[in-house]
Each structure stands twice: as structure tokens, then as C-alpha cells.
C-alpha atoms as a PDB file:
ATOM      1  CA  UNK A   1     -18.103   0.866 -30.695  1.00  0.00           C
ATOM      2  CA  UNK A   2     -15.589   3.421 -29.194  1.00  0.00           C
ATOM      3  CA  UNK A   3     -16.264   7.005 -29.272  1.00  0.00           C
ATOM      4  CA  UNK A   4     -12.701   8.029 -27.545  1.00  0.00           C
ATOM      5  CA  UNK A   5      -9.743   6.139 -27.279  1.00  0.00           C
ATOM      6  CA  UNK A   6      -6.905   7.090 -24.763  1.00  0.00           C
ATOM      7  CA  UNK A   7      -3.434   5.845 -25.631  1.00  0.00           C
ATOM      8  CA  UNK A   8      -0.596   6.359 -23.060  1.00  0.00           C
ATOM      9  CA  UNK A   9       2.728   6.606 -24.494  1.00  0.00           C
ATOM     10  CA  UNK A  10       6.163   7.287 -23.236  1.00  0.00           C
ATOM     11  CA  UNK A  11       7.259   7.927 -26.743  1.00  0.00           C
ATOM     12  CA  UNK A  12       9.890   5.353 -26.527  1.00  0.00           C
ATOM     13  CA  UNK A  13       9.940   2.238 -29.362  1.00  0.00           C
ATOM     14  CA  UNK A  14       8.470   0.124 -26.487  1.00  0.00           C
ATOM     15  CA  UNK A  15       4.973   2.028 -27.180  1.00  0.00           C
ATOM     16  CA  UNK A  16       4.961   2.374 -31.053  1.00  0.00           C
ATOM     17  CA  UNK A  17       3.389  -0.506 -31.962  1.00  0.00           C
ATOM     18  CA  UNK A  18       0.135   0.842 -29.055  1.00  0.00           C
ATOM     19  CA  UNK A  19       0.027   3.950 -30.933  1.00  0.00           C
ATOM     20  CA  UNK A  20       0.098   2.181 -33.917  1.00  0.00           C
ATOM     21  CA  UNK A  21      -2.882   0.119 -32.677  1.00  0.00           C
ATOM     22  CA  UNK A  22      -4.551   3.035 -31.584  1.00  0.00           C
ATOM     23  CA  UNK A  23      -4.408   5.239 -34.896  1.00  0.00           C
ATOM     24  CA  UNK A  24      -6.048   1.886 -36.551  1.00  0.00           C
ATOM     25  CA  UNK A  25      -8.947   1.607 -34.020  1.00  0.00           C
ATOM     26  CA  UNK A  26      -9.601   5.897 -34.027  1.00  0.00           C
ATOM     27  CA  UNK A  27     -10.155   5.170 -38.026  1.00  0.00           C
ATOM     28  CA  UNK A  28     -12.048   2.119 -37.621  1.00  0.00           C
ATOM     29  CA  UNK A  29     -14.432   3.186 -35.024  1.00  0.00           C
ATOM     30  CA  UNK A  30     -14.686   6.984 -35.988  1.00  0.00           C
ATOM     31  CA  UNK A  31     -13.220   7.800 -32.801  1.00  0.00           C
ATOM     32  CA  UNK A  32     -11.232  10.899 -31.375  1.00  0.00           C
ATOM     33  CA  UNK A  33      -7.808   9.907 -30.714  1.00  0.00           C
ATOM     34  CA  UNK A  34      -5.887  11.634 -27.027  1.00  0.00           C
ATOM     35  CA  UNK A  35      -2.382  11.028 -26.969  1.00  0.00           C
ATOM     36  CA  UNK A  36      -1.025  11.264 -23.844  1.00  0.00           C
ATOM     37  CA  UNK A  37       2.422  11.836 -22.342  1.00  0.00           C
ATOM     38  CA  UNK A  38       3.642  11.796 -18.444  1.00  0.00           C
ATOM     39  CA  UNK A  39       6.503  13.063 -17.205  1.00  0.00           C
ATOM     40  CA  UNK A  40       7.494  12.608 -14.123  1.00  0.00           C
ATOM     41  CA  UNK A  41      10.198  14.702 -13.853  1.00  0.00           C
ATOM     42  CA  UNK A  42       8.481  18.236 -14.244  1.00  0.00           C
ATOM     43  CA  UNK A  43       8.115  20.223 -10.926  1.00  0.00           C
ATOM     44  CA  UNK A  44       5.666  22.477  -9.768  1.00  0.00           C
ATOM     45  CA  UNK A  45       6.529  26.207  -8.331  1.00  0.00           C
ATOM     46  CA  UNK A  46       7.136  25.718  -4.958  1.00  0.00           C
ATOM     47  CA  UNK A  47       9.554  21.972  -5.275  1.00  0.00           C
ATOM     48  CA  UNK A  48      11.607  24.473  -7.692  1.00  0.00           C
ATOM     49  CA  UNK A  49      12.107  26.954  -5.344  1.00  0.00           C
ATOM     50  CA  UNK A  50      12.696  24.373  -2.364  1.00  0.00           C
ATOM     51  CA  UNK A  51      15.276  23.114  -4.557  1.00  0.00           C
ATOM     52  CA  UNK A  52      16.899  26.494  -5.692  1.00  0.00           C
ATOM     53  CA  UNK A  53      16.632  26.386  -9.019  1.00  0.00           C
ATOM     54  CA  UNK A  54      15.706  29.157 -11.562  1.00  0.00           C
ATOM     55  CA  UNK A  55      11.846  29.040 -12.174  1.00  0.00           C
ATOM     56  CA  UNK A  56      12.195  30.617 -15.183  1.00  0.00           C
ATOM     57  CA  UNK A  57      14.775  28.483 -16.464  1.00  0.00           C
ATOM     58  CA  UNK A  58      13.105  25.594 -15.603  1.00  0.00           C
ATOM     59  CA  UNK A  59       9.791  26.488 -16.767  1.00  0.00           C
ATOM     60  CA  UNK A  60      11.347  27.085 -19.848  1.00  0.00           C
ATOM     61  CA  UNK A  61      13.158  23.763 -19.991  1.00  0.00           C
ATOM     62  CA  UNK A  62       9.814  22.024 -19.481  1.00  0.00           C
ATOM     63  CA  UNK A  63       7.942  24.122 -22.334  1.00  0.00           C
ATOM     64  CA  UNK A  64      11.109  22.707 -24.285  1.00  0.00           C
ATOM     65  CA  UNK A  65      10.800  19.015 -23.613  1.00  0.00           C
ATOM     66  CA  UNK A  66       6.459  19.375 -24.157  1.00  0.00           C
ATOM     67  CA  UNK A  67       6.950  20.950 -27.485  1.00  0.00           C
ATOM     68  CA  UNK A  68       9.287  18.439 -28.389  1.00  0.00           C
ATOM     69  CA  UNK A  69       6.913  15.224 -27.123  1.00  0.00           C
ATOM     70  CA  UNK A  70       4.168  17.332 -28.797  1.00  0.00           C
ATOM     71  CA  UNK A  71       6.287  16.855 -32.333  1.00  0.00           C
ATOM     72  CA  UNK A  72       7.049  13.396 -31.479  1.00  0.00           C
ATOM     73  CA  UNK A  73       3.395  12.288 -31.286  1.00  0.00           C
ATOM     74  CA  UNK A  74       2.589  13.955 -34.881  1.00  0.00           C
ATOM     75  CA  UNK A  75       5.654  12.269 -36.292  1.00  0.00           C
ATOM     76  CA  UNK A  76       4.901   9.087 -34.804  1.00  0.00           C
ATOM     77  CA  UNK A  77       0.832   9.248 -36.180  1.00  0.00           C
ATOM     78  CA  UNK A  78       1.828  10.219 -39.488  1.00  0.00           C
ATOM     79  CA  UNK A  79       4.290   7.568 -39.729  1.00  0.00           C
ATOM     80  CA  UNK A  80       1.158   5.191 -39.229  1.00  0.00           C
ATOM     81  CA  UNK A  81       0.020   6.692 -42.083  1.00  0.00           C
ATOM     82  CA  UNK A  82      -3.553   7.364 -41.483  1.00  0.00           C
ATOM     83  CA  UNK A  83      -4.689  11.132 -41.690  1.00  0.00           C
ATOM     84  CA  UNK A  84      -8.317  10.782 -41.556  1.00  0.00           C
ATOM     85  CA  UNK A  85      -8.653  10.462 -37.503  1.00  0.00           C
ATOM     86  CA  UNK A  86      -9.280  13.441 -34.933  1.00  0.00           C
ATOM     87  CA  UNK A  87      -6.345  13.316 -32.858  1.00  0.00           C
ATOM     88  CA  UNK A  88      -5.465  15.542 -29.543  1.00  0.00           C
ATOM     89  CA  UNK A  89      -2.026  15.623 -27.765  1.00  0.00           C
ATOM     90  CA  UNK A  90      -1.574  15.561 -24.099  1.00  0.00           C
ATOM     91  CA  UNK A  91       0.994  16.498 -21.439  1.00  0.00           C
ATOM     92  CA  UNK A  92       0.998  15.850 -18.480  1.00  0.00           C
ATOM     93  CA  UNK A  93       2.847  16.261 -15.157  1.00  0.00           C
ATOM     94  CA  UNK A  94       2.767  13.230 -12.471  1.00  0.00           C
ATOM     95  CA  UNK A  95       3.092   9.105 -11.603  1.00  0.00           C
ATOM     96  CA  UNK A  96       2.535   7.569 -14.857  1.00  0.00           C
ATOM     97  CA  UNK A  97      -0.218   5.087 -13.730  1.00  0.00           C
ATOM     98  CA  UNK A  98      -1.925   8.102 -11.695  1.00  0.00           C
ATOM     99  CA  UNK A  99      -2.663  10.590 -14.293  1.00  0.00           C
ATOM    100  CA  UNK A 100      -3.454   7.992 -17.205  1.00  0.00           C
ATOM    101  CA  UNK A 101      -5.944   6.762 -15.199  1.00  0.00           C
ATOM    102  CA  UNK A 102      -7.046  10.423 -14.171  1.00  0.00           C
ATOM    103  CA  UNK A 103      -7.670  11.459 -17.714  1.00  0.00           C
ATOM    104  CA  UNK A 104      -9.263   8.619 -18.732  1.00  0.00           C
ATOM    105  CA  UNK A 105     -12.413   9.792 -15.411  1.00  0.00           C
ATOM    106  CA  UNK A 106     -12.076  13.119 -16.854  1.00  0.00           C
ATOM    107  CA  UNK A 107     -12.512  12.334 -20.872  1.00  0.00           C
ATOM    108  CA  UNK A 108     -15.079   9.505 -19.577  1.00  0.00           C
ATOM    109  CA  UNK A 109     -16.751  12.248 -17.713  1.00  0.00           C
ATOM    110  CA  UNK A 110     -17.512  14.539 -20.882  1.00  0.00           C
ATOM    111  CA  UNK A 111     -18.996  11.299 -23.147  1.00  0.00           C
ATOM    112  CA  UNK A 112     -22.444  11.012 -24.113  1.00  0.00           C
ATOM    113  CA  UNK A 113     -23.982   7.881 -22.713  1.00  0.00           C
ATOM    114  CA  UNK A 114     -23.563   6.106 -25.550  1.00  0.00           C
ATOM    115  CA  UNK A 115     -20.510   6.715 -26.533  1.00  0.00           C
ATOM    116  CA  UNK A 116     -17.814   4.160 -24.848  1.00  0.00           C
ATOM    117  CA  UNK A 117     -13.664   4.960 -24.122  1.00  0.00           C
ATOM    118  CA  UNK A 118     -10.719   2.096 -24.440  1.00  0.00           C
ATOM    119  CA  UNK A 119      -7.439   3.082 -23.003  1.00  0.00           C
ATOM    120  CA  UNK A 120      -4.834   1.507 -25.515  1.00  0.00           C
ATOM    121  CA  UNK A 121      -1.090   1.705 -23.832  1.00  0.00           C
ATOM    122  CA  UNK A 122       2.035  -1.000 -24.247  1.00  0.00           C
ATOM    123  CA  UNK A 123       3.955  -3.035 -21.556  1.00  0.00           C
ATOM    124  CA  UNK A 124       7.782  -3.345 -21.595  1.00  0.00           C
ATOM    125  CA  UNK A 125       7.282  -7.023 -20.661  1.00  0.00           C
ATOM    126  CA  UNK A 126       9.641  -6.832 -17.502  1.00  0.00           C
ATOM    127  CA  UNK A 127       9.658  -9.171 -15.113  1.00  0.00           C
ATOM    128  CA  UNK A 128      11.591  -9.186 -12.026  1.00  0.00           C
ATOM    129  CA  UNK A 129      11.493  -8.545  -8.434  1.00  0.00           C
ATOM    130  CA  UNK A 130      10.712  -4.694  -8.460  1.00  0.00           C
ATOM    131  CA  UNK A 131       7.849  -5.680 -10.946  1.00  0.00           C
ATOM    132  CA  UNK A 132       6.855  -7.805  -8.899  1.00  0.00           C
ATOM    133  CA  UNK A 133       6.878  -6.251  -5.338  1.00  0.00           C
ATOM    134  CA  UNK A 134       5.546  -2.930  -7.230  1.00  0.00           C
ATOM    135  CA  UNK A 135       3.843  -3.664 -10.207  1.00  0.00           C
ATOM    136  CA  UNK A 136       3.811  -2.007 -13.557  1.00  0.00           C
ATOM    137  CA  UNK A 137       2.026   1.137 -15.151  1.00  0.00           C
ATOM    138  CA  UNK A 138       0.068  -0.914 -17.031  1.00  0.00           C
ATOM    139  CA  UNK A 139      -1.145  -3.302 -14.333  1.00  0.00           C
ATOM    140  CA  UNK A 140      -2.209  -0.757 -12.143  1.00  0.00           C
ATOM    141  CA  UNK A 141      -3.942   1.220 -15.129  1.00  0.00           C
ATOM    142  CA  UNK A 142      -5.742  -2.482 -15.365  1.00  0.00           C
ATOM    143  CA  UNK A 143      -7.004  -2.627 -12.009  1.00  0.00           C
ATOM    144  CA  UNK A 144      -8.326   0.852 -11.561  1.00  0.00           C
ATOM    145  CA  UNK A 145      -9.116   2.371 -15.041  1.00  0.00           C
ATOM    146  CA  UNK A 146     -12.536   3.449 -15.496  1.00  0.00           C
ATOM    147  CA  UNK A 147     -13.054   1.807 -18.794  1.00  0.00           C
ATOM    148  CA  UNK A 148     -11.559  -1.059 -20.589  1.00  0.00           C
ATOM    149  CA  UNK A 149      -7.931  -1.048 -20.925  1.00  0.00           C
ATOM    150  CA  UNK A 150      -5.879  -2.949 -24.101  1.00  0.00           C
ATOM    151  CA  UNK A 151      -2.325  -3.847 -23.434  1.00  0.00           C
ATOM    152  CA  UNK A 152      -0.228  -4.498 -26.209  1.00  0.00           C
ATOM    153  CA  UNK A 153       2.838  -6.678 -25.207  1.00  0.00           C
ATOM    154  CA  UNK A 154       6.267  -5.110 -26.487  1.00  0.00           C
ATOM    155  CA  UNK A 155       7.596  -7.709 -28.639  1.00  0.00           C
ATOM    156  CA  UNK A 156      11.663  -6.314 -28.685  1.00  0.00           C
ATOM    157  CA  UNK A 157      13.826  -6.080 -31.535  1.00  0.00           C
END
């Protein structure tokens, strides 16, 4: 049914249980598995220097924190414990709902035709007026994805 399946996570418990739903549908369906991670907080070259900061340094700092989501993401799959699934690990630099949504054109892009992509991500489950007057990652994912998108509600602990 799915030949790719996207699932955004910020690596925080609020997304475990998508990943988790997304390690079950890659061995269900045969699928390849891309795992990605945003961070908004990386800078590019010039924002560095406009700021006055060490490049170096901070290109180092950011090699740091992807190796580390990089581990995080392995952990977290072979906590799921299924090891039969092709899996690939993204990181990426940007808006959240902007570059989920960009990978998913780009992976959809590089299907065969009859191969089909899901985008599996969770929801916090905030409500509130900034939710409200801005919307969430995972509503905006929802309205502009190129595929279909499943949003698994964070149930809290």
C-alpha cells in the first residue's frame, strides 16, 4: 500500500508513540522508513557572521546536536523493536511545517508511479490562542502535504 513513509519527529516523548506507529506500518507494508528531524535553531554562514559568532564553533556545535538526534532516532527504532525495516535518518535545517512538507515533494518526486508515501508525525494536542491564531505543525503539514498525512494525537502521561 505504501512504498515510503515519512515520519516527522522532534524526538521529544510527545512523538514516540508516531514513530512507534511508523516502524509498525514500514514492516507491514514493506516500506522504507525516513526519519526526519528539524531544527530550527541551526544558522546558515552568513546569519553567523551577522551575528558574530565563531563559524567554526558553531558549525561544530551543530554537527554535535545532528549526531546526537542521529543516535536518538536508532535508539528510539530499536526500542520499537522491529529490525527488519529499511530505515534512513534525516536532518534538517528550517520551519518545522516547511521542510516536512518539502521532503515529503522531494521523496514523492523519486517514487515509481505505483508506489504511494504517508507522512506519519504526532500533535502535542495544544489548544489555545497562539494555536489558534497560528496553527500547528501538524495542521499546516495537513493542508499542504503532497500525500496523505496520519496524525497521531499525544495522549500525555
Amino acid at each position: 500500500m505504501f512504498g515510503q513513509i515519512l515520519c516527522a519527529t522532534d524526538l521529544s516523548p510527545r512523538s514516540d508513540e508516531a514513530l512507534r506507529v511508523a516502524v509498525h506500518m514500514a514492516a507491514k507494508y514493506d516500506a522504507q522508513l525516513t526519519i526526519l528531524n528539524v531544527h530550527e535553531e541551526f544558522m546558515d554562514k552568513d546569519e553567523m557572521i551577522m551575528l558574530r559568532v565563531s563559524v567554526e564553533q558553531m558549525q561544530e556545535r551543530f554537527r554535535q546536536v545532528a549526531v546526537k538526534a542521529k543516535g536518538q532516532m536508532r535508539e528510539l527504532v530499536t526500542a520499537v523493536g522491529i529490525e527488519d525495516i529499511k530505515v534512513k535518518h534525516l536532518i534538517r535545517e528550517g520551519k518545522s511545517y516547511e521542510v516536512i512538507v518539502q521532503v515529503a515533494q522531494d521523496i514523492g518526486d523519486q517514487l515509481p508511479e505505483l508506489k504511494s508515501m504517508l507522512i506519519v508525525m504526532g500533535t502535542n494536542g495544544r489548544s489555545g490562542l497562539v494555536e489558534h491564531l497560528l496553527g500547528s505543525v501538524a495542521e499546516h503539514v495537513v493542508r499542504h502535504a503532497p500525500c496523505p498525512v496520519m496524525v497521531i494525537p499525544y495522549a500525555g502521561k
